[in-house]
Protein backbone atom coordinates (compact mmCIF):
# COMPACT_ATOMS: atom_id res chain seq x y z
CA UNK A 1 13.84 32.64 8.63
CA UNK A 2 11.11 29.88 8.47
CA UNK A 3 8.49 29.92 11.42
CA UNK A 4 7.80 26.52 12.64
CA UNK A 5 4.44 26.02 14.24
CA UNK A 6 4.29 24.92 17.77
CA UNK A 7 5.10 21.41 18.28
CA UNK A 8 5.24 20.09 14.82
CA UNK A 9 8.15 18.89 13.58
CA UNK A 10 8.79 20.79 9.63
CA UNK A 11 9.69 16.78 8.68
CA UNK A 12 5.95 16.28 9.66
CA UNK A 13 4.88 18.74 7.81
CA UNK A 14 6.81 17.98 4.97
CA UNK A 15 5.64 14.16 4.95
CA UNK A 16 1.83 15.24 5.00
CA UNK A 17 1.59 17.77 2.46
CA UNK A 18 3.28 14.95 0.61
CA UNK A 19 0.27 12.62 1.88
CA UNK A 20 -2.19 15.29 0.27
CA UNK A 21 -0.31 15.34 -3.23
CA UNK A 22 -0.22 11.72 -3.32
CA UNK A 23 -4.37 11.80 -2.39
CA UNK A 24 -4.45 11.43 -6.86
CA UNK A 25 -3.70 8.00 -6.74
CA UNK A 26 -5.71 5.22 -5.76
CA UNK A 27 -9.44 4.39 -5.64
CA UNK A 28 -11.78 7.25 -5.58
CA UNK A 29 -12.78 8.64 -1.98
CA UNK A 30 -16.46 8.15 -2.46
CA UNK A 31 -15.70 4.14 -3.32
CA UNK A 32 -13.28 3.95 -0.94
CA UNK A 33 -16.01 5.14 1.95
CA UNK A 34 -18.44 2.91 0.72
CA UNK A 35 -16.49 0.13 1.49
CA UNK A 36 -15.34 1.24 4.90
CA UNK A 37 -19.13 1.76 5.34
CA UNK A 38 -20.01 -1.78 4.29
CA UNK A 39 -16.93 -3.40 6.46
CA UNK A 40 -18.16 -2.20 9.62
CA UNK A 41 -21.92 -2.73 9.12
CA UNK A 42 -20.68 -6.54 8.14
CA UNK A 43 -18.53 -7.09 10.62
CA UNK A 44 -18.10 -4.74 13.10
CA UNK A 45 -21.59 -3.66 14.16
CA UNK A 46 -24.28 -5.39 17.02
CA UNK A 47 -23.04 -9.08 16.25
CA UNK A 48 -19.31 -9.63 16.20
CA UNK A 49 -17.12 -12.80 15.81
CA UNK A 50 -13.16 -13.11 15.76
CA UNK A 51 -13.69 -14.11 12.66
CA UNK A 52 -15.38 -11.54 11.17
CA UNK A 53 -13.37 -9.22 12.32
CA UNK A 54 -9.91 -10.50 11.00
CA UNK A 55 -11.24 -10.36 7.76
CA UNK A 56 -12.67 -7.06 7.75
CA UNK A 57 -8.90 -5.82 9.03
CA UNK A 58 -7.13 -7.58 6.28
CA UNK A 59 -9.88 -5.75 3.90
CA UNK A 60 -9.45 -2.64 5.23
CA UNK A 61 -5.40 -3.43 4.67
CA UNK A 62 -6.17 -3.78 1.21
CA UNK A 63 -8.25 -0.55 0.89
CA UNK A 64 -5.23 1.27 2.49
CA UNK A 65 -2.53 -0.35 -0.13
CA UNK A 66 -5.23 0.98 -2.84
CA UNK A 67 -4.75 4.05 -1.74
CA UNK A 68 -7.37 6.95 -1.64
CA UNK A 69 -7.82 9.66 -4.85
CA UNK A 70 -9.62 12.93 -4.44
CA UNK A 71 -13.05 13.26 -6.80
CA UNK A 72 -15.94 15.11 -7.82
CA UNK A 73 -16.50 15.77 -4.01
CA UNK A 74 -12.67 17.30 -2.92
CA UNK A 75 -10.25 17.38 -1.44
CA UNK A 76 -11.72 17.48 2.40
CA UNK A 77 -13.74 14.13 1.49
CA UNK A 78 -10.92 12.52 0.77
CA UNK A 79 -9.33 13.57 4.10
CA UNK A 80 -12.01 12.44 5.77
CA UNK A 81 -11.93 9.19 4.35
CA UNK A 82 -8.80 8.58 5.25
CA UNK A 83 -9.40 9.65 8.93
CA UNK A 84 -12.69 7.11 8.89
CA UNK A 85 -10.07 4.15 6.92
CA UNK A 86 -8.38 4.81 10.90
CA UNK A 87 -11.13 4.93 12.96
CA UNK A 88 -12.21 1.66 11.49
CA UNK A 89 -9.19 0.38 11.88
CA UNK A 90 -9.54 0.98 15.63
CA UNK A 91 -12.84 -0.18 15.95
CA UNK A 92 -11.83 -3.16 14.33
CA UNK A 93 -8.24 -3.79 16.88
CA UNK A 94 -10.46 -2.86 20.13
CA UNK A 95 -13.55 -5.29 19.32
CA UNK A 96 -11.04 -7.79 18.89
CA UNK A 97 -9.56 -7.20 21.90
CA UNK A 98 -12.49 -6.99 23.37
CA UNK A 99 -13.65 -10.50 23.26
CA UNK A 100 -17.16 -10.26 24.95
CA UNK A 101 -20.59 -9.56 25.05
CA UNK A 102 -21.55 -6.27 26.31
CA UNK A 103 -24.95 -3.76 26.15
CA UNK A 104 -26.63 -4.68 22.82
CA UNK A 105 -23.06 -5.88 21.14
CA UNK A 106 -22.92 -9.68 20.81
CA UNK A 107 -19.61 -11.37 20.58
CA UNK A 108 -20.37 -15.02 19.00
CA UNK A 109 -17.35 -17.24 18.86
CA UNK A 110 -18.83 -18.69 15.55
CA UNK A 111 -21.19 -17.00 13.32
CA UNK A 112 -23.74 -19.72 13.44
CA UNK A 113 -23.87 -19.77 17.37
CA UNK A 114 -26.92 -18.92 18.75
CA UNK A 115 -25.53 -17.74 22.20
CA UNK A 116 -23.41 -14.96 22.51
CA UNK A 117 -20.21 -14.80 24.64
CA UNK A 118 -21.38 -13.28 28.34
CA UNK A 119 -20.21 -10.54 29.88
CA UNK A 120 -16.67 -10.63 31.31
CA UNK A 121 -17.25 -8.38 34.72
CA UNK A 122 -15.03 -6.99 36.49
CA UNK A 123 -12.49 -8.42 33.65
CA UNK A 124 -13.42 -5.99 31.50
CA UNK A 125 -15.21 -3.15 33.18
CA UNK A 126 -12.24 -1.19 31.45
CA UNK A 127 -11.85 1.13 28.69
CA UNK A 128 -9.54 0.59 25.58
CA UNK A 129 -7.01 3.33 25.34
CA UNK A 130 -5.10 3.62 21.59
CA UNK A 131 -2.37 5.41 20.80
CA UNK A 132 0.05 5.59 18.11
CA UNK A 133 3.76 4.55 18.11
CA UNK A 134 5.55 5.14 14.84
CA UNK A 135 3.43 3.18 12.32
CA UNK A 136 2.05 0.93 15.06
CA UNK A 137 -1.40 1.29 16.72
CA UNK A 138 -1.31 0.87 20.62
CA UNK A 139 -4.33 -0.69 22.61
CA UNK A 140 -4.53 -0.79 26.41
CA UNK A 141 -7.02 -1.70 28.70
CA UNK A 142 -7.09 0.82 31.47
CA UNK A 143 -9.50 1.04 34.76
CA UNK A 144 -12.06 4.20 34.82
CA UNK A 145 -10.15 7.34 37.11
CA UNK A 146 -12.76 7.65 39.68
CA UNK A 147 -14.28 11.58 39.64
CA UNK A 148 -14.05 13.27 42.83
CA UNK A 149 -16.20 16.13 43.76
């Protein structure tokens, strides 16, 4: 009799210790982060345009079709660059969505402006929300819960 642990499906299971077989083929992790590392510091850090970011998700696309190998530094790197390849991905989706200036993160419609989009209040005093549907990543702009005491 085969234990299943709680809440995970053995067809999930199955599919991801395929994922970490597969983590042979492809770029090297420590490239692969790199890359992910110079994506968001171009395009995704203080000063933002639509732009910008579009390309850096059809990069990142790319990076993901190249698929990430293990190397000198193991197997857990590699994990972890595959978690960061999602987080970016994220980042990417909710500045996009996100079309505005706010704190020190400028949102230029063009690179070459030289003022930033404003602020966008009460539009967007909201928090993005992602989730995952199948494949798909899900964002949703959702009002702070107010804490009560």
């Amino acid at each position: 009799m085969r234990i299943e642990p709680p809440g995970i499906p053995q067809k999930q299971i199955q599919t991801y210790m395929k994922e970490l077989k597969n983590l042979n083929e492809g770029e090297r992790a420590s490239e692969i982060r790199k890359e992910i590392q110079s994506l968001t510091s171009q395009f995704a850090s203080i000063v933002r345009t639509e732009k910008g970011l579009k390309e850096g998700l059809i990069i990142l696309k790319f990076l993901k079709k190249k698929g990430i190998a293990q190397d000198e530094k193991g197997l857990i790197f590699a994990l972890e660059t595959k978690n960061l390849m999602e987080v970016a991905e994220m980042i990417f989706r909710a500045c996009l969505l996100r079309k505005e200036s706010r704190g020190p993160h400028l949102f230029f419609e063009r690179f070459d402006d030289l003022k930033p989009v404003s602020s966008k209040d009460p539009e967007w005093r909201k928090y993005i929300v992602l989730r995952k549907e199948g494949e798909k990543m899900i964002l949703m702009k959702r009002a702070p819960v107010p804490l009560s005491f």
